[in-house]
PDB file of N, CA and C in Angstrom:
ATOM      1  N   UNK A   1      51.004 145.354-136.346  1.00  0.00           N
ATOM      2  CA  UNK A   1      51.592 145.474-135.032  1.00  0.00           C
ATOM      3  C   UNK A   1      52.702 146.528-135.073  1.00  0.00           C
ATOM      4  N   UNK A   2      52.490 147.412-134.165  1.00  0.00           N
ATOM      5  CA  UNK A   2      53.782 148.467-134.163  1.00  0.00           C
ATOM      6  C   UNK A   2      54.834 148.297-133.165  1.00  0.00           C
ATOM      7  N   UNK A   3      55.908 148.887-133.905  1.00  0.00           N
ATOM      8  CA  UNK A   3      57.270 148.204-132.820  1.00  0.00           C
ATOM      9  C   UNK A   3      57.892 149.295-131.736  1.00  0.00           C
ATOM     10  N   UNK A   4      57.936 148.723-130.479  1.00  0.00           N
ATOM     11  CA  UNK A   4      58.529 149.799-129.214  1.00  0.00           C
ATOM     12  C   UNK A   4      59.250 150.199-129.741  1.00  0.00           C
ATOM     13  N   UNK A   5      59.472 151.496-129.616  1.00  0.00           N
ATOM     14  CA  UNK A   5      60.366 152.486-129.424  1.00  0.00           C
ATOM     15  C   UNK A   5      61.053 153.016-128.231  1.00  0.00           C
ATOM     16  N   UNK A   6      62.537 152.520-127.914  1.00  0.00           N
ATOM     17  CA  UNK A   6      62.782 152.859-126.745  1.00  0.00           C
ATOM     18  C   UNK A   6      63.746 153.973-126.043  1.00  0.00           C
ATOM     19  N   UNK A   7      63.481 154.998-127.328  1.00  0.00           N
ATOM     20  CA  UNK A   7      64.944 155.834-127.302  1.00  0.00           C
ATOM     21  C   UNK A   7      64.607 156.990-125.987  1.00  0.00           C
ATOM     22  N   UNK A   8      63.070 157.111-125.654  1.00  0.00           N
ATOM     23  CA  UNK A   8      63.097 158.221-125.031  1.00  0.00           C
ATOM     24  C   UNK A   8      63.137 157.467-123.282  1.00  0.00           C
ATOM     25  N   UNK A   9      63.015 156.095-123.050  1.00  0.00           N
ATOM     26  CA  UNK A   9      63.558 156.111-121.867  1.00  0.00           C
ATOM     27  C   UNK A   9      64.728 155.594-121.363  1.00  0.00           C
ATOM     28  N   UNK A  10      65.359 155.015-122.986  1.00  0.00           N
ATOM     29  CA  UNK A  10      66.817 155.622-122.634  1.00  0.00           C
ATOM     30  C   UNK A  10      67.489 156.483-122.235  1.00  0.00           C
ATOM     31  N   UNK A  11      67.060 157.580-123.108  1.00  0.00           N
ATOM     32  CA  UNK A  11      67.497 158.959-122.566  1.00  0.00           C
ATOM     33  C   UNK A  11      67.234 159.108-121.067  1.00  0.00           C
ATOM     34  N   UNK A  12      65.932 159.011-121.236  1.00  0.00           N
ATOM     35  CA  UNK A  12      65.682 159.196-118.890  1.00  0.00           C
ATOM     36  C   UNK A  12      67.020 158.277-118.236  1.00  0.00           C
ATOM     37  N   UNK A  13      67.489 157.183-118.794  1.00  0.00           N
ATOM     38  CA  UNK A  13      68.055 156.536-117.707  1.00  0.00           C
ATOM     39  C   UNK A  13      69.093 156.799-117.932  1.00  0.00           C
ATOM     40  N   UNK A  14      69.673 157.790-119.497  1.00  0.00           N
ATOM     41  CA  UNK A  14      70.920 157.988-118.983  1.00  0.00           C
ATOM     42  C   UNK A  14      71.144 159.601-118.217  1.00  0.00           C
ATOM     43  N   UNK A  15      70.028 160.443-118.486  1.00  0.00           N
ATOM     44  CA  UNK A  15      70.026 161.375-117.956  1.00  0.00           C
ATOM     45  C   UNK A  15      69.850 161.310-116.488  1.00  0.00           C
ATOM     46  N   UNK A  16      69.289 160.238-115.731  1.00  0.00           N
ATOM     47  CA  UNK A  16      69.401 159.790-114.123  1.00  0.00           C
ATOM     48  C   UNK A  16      71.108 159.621-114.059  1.00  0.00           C
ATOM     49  N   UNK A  17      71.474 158.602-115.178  1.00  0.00           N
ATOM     50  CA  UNK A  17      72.881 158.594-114.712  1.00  0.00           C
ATOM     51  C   UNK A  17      73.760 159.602-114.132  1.00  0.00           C
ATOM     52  N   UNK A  18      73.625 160.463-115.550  1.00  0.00           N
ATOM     53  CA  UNK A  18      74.294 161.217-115.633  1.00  0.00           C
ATOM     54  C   UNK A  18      73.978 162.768-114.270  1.00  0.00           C
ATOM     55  N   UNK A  19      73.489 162.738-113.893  1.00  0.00           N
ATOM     56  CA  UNK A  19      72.749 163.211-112.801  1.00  0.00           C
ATOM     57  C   UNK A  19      73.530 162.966-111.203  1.00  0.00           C
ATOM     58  N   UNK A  20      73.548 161.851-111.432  1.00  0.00           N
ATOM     59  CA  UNK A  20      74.346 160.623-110.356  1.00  0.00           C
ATOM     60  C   UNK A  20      75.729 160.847-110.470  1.00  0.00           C
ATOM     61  N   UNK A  21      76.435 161.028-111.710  1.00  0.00           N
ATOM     62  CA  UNK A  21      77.691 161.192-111.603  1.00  0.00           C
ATOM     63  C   UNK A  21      78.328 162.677-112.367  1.00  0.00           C
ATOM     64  N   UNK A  22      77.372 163.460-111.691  1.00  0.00           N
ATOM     65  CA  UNK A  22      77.859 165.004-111.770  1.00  0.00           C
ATOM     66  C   UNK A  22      78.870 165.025-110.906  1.00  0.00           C
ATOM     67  N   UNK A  23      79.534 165.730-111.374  1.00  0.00           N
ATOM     68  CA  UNK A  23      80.898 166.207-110.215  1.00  0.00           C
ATOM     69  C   UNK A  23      81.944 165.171-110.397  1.00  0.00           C
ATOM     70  N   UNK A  24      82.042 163.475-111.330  1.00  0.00           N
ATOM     71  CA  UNK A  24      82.965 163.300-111.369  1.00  0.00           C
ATOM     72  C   UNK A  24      83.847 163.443-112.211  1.00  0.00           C
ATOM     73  N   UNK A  25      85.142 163.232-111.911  1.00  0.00           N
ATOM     74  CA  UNK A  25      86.554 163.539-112.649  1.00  0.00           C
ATOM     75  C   UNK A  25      86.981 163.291-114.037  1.00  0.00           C
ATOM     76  N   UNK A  26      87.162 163.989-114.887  1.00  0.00           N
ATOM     77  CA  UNK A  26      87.406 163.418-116.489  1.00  0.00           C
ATOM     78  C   UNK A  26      86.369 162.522-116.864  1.00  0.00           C
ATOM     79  N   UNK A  27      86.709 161.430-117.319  1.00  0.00           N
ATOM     80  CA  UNK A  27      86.244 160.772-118.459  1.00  0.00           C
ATOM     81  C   UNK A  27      85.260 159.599-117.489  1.00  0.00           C
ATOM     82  N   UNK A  28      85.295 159.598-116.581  1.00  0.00           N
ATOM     83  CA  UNK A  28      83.947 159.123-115.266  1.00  0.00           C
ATOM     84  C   UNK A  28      82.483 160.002-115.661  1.00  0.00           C
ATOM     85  N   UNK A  29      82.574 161.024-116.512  1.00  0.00           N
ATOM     86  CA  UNK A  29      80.990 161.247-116.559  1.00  0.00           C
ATOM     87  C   UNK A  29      80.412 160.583-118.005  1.00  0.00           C
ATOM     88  N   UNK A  30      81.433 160.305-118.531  1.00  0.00           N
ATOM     89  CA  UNK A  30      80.827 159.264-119.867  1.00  0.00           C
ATOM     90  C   UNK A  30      80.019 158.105-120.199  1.00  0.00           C
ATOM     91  N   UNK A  31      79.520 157.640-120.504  1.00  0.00           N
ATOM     92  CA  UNK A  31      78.744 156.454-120.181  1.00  0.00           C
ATOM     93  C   UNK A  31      79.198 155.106-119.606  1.00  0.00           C
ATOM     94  N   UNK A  32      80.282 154.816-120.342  1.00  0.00           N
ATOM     95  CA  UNK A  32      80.357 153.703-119.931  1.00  0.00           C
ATOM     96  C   UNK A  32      81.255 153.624-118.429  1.00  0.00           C
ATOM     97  N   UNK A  33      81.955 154.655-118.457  1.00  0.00           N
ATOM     98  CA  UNK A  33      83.064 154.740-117.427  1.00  0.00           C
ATOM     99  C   UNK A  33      82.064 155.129-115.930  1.00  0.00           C
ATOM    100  N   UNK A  34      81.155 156.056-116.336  1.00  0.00           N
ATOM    101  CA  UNK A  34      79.976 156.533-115.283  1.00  0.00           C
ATOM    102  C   UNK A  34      78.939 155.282-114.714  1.00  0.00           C
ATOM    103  N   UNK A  35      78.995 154.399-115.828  1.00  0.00           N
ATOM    104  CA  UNK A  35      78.093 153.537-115.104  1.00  0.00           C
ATOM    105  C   UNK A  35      78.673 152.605-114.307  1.00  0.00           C
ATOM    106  N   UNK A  36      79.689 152.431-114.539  1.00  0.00           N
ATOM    107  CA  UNK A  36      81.151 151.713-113.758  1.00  0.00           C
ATOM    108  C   UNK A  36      81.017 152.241-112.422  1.00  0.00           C
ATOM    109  N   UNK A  37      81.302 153.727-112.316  1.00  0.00           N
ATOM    110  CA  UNK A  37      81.961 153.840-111.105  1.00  0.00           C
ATOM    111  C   UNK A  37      80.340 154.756-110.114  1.00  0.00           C
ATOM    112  N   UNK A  38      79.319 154.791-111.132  1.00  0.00           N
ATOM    113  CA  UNK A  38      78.073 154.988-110.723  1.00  0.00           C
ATOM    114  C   UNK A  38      77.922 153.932-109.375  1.00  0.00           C
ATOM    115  N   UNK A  39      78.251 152.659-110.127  1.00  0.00           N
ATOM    116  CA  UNK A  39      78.153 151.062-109.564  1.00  0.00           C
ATOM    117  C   UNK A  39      78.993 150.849-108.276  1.00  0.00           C
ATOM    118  N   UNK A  40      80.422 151.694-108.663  1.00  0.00           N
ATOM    119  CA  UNK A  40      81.242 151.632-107.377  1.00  0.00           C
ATOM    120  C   UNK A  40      80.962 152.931-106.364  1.00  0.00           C
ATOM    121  N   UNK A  41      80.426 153.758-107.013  1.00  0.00           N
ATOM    122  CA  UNK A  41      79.636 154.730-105.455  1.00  0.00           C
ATOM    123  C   UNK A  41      78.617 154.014-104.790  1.00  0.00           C
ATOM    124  N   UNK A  42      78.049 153.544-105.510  1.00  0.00           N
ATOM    125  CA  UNK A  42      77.022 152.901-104.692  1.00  0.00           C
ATOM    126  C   UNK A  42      77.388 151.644-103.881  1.00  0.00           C
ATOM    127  N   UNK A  43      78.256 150.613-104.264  1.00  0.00           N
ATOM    128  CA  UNK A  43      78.976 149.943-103.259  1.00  0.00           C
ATOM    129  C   UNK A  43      79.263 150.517-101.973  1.00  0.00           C
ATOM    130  N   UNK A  44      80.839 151.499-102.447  1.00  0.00           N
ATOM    131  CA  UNK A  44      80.806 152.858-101.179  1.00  0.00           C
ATOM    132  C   UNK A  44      79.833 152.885-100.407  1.00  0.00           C
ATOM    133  N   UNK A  45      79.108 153.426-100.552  1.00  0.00           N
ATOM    134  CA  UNK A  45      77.998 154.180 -99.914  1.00  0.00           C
ATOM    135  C   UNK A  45      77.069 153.249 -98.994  1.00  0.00           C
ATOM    136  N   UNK A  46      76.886 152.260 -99.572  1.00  0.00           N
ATOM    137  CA  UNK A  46      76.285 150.909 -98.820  1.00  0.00           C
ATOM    138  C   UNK A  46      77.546 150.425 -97.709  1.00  0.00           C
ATOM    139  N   UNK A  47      78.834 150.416 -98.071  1.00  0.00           N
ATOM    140  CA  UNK A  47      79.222 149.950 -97.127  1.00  0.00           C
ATOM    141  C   UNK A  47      79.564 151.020 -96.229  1.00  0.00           C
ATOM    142  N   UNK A  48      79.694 152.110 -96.138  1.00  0.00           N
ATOM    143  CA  UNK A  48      80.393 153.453 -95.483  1.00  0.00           C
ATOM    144  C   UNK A  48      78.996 153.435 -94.619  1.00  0.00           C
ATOM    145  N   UNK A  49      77.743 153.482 -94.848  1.00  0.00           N
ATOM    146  CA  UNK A  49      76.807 153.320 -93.674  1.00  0.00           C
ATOM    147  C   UNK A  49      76.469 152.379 -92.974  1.00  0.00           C
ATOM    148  N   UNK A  50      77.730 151.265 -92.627  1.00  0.00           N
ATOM    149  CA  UNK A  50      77.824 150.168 -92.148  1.00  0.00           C
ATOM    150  C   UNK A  50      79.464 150.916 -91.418  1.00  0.00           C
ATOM    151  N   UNK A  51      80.049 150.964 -92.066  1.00  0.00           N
ATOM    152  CA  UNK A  51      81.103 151.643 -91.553  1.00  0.00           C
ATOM    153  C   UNK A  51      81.015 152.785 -90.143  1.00  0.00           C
ATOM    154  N   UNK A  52      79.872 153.566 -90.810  1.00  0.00           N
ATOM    155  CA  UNK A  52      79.713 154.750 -89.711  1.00  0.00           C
ATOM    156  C   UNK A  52      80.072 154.250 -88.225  1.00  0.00           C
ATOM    157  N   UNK A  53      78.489 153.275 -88.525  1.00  0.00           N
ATOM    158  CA  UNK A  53      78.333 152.531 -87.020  1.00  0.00           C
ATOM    159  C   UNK A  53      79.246 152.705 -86.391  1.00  0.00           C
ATOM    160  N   UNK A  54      80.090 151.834 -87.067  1.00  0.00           N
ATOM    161  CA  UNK A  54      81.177 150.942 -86.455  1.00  0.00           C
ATOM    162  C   UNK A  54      82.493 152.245 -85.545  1.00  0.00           C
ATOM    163  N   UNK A  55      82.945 153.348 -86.379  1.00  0.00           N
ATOM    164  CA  UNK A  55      83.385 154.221 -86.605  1.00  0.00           C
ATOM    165  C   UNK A  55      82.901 155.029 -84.899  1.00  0.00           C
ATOM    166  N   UNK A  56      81.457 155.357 -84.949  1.00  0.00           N
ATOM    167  CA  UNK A  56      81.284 156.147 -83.985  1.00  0.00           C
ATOM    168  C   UNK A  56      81.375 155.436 -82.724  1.00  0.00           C
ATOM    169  N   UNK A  57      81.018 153.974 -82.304  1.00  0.00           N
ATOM    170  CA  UNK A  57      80.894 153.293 -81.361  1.00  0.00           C
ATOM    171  C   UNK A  57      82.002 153.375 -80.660  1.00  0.00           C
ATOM    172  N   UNK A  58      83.704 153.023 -81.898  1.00  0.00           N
ATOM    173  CA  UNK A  58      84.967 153.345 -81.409  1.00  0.00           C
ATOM    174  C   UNK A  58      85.038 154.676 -81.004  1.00  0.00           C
ATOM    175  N   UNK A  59      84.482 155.498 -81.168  1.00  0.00           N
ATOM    176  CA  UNK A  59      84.747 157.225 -80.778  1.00  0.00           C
ATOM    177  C   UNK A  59      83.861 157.092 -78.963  1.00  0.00           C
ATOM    178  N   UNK A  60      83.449 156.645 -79.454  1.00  0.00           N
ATOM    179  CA  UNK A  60      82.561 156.779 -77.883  1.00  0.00           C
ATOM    180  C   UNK A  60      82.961 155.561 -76.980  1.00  0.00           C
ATOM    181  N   UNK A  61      83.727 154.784 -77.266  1.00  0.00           N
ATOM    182  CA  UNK A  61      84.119 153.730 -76.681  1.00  0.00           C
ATOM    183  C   UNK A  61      85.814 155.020 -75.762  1.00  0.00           C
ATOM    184  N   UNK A  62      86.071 155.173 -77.061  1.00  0.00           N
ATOM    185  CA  UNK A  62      87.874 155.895 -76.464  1.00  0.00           C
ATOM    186  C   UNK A  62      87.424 157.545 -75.845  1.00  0.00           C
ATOM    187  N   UNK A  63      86.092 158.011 -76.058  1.00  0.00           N
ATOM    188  CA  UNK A  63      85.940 159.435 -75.054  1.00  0.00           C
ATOM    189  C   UNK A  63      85.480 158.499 -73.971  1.00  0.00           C
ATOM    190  N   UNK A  64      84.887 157.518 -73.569  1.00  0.00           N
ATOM    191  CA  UNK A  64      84.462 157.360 -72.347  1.00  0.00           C
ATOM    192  C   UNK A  64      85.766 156.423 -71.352  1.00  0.00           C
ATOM    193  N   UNK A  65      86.439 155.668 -72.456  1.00  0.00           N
ATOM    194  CA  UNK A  65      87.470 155.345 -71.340  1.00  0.00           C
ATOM    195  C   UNK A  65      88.776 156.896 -71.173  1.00  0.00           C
ATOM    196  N   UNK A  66      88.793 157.783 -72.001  1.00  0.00           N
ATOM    197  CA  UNK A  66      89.386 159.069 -71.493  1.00  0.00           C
ATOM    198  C   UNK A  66      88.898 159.406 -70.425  1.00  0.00           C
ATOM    199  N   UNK A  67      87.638 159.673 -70.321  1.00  0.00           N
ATOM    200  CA  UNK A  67      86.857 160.457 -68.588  1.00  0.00           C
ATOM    201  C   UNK A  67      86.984 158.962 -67.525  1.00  0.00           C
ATOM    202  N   UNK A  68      87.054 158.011 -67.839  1.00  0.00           N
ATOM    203  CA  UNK A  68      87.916 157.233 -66.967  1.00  0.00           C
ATOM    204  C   UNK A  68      89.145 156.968 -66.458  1.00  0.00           C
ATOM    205  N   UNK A  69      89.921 157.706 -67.143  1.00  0.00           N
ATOM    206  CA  UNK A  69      91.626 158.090 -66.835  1.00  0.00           C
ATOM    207  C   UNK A  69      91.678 158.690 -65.292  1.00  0.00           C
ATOM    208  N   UNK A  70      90.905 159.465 -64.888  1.00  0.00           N
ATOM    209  CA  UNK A  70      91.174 159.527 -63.705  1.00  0.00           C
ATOM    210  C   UNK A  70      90.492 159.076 -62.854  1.00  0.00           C
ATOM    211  N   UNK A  71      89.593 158.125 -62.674  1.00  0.00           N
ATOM    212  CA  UNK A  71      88.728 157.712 -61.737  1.00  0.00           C
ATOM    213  C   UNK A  71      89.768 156.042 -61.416  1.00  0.00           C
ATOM    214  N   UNK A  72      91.037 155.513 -61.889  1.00  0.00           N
ATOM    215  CA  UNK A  72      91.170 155.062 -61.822  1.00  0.00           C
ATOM    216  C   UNK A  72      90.525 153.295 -61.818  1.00  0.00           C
ATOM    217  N   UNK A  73      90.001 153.439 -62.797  1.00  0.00           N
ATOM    218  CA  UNK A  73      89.005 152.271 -63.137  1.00  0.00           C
ATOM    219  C   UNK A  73      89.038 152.191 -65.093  1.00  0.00           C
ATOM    220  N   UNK A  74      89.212 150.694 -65.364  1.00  0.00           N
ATOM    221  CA  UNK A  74      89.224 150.583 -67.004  1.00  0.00           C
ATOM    222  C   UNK A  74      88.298 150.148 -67.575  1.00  0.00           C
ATOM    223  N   UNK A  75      87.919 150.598 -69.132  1.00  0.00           N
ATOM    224  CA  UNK A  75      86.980 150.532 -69.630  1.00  0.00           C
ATOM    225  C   UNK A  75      85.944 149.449 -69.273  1.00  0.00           C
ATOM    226  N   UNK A  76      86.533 148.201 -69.534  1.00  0.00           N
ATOM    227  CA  UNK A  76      85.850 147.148 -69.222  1.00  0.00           C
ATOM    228  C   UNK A  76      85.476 146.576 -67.937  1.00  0.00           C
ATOM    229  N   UNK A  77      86.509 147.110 -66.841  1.00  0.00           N
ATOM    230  CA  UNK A  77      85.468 146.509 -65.517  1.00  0.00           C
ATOM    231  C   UNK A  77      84.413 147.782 -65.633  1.00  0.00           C
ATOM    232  N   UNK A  78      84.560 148.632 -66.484  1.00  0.00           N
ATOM    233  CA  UNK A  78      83.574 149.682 -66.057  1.00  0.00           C
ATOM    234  C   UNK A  78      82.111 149.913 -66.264  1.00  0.00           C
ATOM    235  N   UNK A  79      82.306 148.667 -68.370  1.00  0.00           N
ATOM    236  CA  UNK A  79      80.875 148.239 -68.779  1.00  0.00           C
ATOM    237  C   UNK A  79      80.499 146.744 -67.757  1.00  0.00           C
ATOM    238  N   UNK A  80      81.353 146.314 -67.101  1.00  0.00           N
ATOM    239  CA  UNK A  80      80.835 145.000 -66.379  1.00  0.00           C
ATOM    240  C   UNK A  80      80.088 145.755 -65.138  1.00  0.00           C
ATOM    241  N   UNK A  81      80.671 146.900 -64.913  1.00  0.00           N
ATOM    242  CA  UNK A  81      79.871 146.837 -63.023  1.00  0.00           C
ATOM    243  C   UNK A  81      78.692 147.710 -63.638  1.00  0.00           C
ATOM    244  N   UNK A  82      78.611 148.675 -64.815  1.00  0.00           N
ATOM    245  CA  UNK A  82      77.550 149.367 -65.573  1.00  0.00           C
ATOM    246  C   UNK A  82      76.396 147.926 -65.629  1.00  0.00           C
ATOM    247  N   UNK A  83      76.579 146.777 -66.119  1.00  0.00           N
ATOM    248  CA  UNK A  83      75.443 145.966 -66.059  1.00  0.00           C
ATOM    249  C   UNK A  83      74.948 144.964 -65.315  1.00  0.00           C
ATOM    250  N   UNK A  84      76.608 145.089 -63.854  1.00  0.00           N
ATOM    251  CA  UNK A  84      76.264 144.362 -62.562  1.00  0.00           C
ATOM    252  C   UNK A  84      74.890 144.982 -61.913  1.00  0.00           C
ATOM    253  N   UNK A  85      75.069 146.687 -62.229  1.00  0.00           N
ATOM    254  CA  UNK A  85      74.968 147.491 -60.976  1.00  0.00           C
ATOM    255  C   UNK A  85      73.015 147.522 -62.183  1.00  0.00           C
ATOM    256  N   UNK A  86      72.703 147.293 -62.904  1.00  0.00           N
ATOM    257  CA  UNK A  86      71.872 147.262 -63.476  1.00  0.00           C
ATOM    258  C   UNK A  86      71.354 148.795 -64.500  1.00  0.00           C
ATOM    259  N   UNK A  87      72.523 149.371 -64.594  1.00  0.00           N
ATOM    260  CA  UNK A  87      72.914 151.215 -64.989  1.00  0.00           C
ATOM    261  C   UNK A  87      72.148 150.760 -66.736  1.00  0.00           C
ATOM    262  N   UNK A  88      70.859 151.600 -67.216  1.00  0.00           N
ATOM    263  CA  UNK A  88      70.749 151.122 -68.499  1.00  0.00           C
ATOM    264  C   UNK A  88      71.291 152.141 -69.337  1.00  0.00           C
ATOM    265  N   UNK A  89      72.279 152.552 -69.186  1.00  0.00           N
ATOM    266  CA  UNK A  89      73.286 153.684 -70.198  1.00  0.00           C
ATOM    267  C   UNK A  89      73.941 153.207 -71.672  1.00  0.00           C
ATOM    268  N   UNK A  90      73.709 153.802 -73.038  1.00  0.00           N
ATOM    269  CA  UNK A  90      74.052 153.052 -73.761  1.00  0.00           C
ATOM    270  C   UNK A  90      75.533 153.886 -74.422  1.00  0.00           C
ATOM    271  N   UNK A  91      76.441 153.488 -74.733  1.00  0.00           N
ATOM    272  CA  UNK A  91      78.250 154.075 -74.716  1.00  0.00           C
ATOM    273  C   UNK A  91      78.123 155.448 -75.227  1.00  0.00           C
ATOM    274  N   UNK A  92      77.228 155.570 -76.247  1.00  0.00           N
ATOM    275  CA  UNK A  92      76.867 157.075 -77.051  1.00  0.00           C
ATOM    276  C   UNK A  92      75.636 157.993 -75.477  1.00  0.00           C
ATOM    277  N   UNK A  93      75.344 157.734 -75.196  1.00  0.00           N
ATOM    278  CA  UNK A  93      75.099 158.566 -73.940  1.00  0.00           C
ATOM    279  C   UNK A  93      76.231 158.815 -72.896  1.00  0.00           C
ATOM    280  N   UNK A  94      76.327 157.346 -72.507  1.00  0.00           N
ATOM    281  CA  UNK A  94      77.768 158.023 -71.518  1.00  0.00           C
ATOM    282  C   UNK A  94      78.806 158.725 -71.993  1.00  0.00           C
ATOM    283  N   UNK A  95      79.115 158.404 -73.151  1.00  0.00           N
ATOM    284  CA  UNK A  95      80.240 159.547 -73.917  1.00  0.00           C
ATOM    285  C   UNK A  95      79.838 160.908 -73.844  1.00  0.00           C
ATOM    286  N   UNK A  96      78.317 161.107 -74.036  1.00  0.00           N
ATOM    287  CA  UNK A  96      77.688 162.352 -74.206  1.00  0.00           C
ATOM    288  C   UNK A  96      77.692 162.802 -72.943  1.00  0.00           C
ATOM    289  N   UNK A  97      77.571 162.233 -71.752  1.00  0.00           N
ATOM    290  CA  UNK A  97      77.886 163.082 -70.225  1.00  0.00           C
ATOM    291  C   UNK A  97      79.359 163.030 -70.442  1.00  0.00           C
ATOM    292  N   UNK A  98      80.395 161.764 -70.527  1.00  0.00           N
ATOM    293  CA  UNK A  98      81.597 162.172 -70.107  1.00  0.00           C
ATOM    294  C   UNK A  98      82.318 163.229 -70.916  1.00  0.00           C
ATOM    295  N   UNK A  99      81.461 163.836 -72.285  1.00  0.00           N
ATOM    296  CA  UNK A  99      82.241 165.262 -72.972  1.00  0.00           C
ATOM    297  C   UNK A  99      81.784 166.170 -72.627  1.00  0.00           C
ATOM    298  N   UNK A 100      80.230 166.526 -71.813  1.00  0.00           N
ATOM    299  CA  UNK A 100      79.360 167.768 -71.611  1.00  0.00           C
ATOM    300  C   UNK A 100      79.005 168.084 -70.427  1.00  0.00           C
ATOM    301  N   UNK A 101      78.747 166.714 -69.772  1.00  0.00           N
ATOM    302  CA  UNK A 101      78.537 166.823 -68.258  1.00  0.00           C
ATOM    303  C   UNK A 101      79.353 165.547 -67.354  1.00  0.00           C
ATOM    304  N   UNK A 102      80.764 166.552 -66.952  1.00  0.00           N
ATOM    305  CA  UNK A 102      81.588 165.605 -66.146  1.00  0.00           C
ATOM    306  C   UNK A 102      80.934 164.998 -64.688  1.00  0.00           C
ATOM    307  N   UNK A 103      80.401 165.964 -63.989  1.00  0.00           N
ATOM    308  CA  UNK A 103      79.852 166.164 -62.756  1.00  0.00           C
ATOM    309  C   UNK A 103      79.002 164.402 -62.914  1.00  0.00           C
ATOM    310  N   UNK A 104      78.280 164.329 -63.831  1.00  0.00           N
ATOM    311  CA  UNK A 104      76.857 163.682 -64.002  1.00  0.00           C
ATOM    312  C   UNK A 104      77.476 162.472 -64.314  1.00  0.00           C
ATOM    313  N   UNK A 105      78.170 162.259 -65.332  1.00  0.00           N
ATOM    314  CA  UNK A 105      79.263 161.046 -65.408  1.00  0.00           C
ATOM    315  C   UNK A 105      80.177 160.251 -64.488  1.00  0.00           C
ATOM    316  N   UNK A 106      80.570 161.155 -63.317  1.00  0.00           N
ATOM    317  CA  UNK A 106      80.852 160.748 -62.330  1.00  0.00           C
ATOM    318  C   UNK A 106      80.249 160.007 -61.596  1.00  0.00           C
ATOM    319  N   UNK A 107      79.208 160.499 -61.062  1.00  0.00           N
ATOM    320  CA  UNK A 107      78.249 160.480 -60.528  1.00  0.00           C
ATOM    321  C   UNK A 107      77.705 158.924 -60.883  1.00  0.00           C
ATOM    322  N   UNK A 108      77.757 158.578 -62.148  1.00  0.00           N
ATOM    323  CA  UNK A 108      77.390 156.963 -62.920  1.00  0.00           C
ATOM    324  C   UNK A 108      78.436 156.234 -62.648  1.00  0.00           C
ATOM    325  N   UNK A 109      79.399 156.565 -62.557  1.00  0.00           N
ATOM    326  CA  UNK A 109      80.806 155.855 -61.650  1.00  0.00           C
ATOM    327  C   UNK A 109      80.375 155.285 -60.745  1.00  0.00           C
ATOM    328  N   UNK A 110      80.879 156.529 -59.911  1.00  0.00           N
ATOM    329  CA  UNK A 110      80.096 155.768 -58.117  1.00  0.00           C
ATOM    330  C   UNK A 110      78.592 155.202 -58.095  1.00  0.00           C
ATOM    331  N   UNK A 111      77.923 155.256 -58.948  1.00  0.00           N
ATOM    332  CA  UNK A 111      77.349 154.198 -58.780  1.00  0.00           C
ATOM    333  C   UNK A 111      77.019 152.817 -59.204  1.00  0.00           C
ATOM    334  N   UNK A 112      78.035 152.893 -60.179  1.00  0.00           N
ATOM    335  CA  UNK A 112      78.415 151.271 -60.764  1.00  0.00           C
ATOM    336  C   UNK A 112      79.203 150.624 -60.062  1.00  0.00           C
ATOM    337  N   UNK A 113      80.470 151.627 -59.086  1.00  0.00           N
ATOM    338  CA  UNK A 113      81.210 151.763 -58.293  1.00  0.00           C
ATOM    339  C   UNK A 113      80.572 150.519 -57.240  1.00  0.00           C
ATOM    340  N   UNK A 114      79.169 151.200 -56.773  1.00  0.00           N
ATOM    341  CA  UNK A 114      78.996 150.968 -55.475  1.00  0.00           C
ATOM    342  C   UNK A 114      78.357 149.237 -55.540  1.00  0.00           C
ATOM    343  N   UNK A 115      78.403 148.960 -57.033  1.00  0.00           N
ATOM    344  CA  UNK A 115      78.343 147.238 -57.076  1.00  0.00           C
ATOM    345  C   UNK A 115      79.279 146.257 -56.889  1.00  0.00           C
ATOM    346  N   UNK A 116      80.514 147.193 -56.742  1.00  0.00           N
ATOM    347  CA  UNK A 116      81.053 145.823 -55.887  1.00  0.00           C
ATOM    348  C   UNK A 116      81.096 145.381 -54.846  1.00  0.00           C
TER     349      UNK A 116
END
């Protein structure tokens, strides 16, 4: 019976590592320290695309109550009469008229407007 030999896909997995943690700082591309913080990018990274979400929703939440600053009306009676008035606009669109097309954004006002 002959015995595995496992040196050459060691090498592959540390050469993936090491691959993975190009570009980091000092003594982070070494093995043991790389597989450490290999472990903590990837945490990062899992949670930062959970983060995004969250991140852009607030951006489009605070440009759309800005183009509401002057219509005299606040954010929230503004998503209530948006789903009185039956408007199917979702916050990343209306943000996208209230930064590109004011005219057209308005325009979704008065007519969420016109549900009360």
């Amino acid at each position: 019976m002959a015995r595995v030999k496992r040196a050459a896909l060691s090498r592959v997995r540390k050469n993936r590592l090491y691959a993975r943690v190009k570009g980091f700082f000092l003594g982070r591309q070494r093995l043991r320290q790389a597989m450490e913080h290999a472990d903590r990018a990837k945490r990062f990274a899992f949670r930062g695309r959970k983060e995004k979400k969250r991140h852009f929703r607030a951006l489009w939440i605070v440009r759309i109550n800005a183009a509401l600053g002057t219509t005299g009306i606040s954010y929230s009676r503004f998503i209530h009469l948006l789903k009185k008035s039956n408007i199917q606009l979702d916050r990343k669109m209306l943000a996208d008229l209230a930064l590109n097309d004011a005219p057209a954004f308005a325009a979704v006002v008065e007519k969420a407007r016109a549900a009360l």
